[in-house]
Protein backbone atom coordinates (compact mmCIF):
# COMPACT_ATOMS: atom_id res chain seq x y z
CA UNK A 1 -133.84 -22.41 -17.74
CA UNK A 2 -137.15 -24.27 -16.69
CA UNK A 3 -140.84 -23.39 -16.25
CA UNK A 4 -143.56 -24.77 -14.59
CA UNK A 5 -146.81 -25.31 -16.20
CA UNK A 6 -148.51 -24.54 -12.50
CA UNK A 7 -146.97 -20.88 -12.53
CA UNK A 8 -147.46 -20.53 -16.34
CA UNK A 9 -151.54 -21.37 -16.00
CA UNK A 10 -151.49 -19.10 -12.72
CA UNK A 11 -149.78 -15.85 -14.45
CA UNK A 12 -150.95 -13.91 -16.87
CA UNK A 13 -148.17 -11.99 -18.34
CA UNK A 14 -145.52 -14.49 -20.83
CA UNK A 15 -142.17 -15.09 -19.19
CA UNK A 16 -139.68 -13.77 -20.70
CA UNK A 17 -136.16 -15.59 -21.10
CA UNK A 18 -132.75 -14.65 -22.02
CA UNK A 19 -130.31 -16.93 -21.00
CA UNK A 20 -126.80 -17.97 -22.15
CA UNK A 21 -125.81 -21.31 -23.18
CA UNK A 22 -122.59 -23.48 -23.26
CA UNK A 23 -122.58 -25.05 -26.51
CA UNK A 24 -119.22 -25.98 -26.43
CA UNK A 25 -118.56 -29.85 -25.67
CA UNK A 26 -121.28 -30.00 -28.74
CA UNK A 27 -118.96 -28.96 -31.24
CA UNK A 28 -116.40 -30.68 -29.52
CA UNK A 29 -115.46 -33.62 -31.70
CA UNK A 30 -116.65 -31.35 -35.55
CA UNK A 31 -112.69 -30.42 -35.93
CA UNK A 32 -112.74 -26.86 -37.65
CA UNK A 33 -115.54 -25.41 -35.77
CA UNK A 34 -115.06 -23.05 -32.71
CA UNK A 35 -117.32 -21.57 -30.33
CA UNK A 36 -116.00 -18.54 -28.95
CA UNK A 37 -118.86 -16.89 -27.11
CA UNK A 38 -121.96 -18.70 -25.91
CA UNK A 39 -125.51 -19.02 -27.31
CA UNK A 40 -127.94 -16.34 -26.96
CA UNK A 41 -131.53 -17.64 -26.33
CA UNK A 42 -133.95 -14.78 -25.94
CA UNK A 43 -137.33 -16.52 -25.74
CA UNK A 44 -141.10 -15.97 -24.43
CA UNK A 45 -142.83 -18.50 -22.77
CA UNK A 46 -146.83 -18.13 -23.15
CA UNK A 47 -149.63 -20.16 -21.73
CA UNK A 48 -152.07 -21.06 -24.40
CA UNK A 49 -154.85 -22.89 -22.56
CA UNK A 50 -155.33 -26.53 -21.67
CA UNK A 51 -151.75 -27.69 -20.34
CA UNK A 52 -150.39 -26.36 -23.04
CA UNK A 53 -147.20 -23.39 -22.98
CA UNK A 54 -145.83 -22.16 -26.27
CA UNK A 55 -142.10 -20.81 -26.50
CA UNK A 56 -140.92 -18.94 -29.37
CA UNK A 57 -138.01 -16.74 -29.68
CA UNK A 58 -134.55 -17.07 -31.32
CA UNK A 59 -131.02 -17.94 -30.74
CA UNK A 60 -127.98 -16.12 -32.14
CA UNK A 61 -124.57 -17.45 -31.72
CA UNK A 62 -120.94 -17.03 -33.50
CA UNK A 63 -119.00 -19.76 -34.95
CA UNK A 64 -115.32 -19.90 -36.31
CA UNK A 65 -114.85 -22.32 -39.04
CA UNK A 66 -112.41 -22.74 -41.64
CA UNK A 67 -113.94 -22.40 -45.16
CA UNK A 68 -114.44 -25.76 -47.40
CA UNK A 69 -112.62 -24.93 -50.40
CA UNK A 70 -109.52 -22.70 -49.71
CA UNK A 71 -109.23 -23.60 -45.45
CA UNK A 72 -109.19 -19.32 -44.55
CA UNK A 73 -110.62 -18.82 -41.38
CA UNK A 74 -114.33 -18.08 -41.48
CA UNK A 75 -116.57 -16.50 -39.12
CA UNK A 76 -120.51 -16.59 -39.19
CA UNK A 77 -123.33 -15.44 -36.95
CA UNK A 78 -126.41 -17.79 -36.95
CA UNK A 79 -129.76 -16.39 -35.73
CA UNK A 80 -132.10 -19.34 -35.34
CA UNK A 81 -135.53 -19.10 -35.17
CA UNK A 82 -136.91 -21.43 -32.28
CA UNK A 83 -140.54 -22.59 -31.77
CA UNK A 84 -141.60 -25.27 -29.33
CA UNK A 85 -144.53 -26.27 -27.98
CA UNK A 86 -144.68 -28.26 -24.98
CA UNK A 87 -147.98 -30.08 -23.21
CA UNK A 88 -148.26 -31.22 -19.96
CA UNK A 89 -149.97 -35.29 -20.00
CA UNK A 90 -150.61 -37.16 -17.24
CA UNK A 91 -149.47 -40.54 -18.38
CA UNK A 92 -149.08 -41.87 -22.33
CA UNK A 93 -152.62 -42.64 -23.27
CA UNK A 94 -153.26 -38.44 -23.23
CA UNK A 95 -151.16 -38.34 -25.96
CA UNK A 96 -153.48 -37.99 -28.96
CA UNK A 97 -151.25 -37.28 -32.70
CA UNK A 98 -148.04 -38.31 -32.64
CA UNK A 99 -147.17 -36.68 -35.66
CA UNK A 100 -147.66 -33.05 -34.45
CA UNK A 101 -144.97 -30.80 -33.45
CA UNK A 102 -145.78 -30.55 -29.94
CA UNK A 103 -143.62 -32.27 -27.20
CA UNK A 104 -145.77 -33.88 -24.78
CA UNK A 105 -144.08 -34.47 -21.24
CA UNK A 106 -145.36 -35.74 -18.40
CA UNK A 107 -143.13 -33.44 -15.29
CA UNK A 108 -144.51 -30.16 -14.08
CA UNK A 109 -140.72 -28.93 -14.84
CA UNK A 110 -139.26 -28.19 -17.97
CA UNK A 111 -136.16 -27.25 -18.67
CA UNK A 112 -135.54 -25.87 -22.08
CA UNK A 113 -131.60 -25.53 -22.20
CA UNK A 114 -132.01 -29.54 -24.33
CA UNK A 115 -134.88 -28.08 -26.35
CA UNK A 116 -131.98 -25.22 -27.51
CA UNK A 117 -128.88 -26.81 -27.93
CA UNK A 118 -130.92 -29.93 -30.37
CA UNK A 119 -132.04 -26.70 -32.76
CA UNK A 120 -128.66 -25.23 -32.63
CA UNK A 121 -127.12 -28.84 -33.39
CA UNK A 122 -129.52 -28.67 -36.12
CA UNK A 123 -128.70 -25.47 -37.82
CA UNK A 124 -124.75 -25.90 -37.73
CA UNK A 125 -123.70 -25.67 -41.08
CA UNK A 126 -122.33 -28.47 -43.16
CA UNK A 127 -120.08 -26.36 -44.59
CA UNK A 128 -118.68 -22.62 -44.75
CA UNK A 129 -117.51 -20.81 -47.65
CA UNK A 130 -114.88 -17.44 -47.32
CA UNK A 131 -116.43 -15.86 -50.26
CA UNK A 132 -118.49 -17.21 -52.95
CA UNK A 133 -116.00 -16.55 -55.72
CA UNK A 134 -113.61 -18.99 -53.61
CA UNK A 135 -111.80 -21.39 -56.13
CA UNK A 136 -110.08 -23.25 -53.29
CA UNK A 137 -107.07 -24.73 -53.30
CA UNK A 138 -105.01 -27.14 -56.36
CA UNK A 139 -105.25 -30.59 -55.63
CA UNK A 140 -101.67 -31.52 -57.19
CA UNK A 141 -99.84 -28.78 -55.27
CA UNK A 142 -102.22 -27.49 -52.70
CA UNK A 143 -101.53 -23.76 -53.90
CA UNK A 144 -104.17 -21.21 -53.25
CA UNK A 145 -105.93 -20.63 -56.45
CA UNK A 146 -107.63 -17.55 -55.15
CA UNK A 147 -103.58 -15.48 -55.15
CA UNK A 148 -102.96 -16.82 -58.45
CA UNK A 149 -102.73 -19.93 -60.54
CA UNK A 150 -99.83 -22.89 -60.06
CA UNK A 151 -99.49 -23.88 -63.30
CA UNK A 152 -100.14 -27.52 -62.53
CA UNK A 153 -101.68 -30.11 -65.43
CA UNK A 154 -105.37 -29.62 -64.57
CA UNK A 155 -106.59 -31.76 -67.50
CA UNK A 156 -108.53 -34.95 -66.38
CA UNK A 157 -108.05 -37.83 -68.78
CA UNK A 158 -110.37 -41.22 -68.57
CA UNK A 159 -107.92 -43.88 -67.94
CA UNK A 160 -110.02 -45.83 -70.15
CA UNK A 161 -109.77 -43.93 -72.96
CA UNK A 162 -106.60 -42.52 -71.89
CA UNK A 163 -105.10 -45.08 -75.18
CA UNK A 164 -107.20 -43.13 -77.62
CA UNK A 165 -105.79 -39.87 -76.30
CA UNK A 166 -103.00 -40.22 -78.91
CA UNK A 167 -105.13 -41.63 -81.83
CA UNK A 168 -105.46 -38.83 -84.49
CA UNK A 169 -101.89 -38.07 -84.12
């Protein structure tokens, strides 16, 4: 998807955008994380005056992961809330704070489709739980601890004080 600051300072009305994206060869190498459907953007475009066009909207998008604690498959919708705001310079020295939020570019064209796969990137969760009661999995045995317990020696002694262990016998 890409807009032109030319037509955006020429039209009156916002653009309106709703566009799907690929995000799959992003999540390529993160293992337990799937994709199934592609990302949802459904954003407005608005001229705001002086080379300046403001998009806000918000992605939504579906992701299958395997919970963190037991390995269950997990599914979880993300909307993400996206807000750019992108100002058309002429060549480096037009570019006055540096630590603002705007993006400053220096092409008439703009695609956004980069602008919306770096926020989803950036709201990807670290990690995805089935349930929050999930007690996960043993580490001795590797027995589901949610379907009952294994019976495994859970106690964790210091190995060293482990030689104490037996003093007050």
């Amino acid at each position: 998807m890409h807009f032109q600051f030319r037509k955006m300072a020429a039209g009156s009305e916002p653009l309106q955008v709703r566009l799907q994206v690929d995000v799959n060869h992003l999540v390529q190498g993160l293992g337990d994380i799937k994709v199934p459907q592609p990302l949802l953007a459904e954003l407005k475009a608005t001229y705001v005056g002086q080379d300046t066009v403001d998009v806000h909207g918000e992605l939504s998008i579906g992701l299958d992961m395997a919970c963190s604690r037991c390995l269950k498959p997990v599914h979880q919708h993300l909307s993400i809330p996206f807000h750019e705001q992108f100002k058309l310079v002429k060549s480096s020295e037009e570019i006055q704070d540096e630590d603002d939020d705007t993006i400053y570019v220096n092409d008439e064209n703009v695609d956004l489709v980069p602008y919306v796969e770096e926020s989803f990137v950036l709201h990807i969760p670290i990690t995805a739980v089935c349930k929050d009661t999930c007690k996960g999995l043993c580490p001795n045995c590797g027995t589901d601890l949610n379907e009952g317990a294994c019976g495994c020696d859970t106690e964790v002694v210091d190995p060293r004080l482990a030689a104490l262990k037996d003093f007050f016998k």
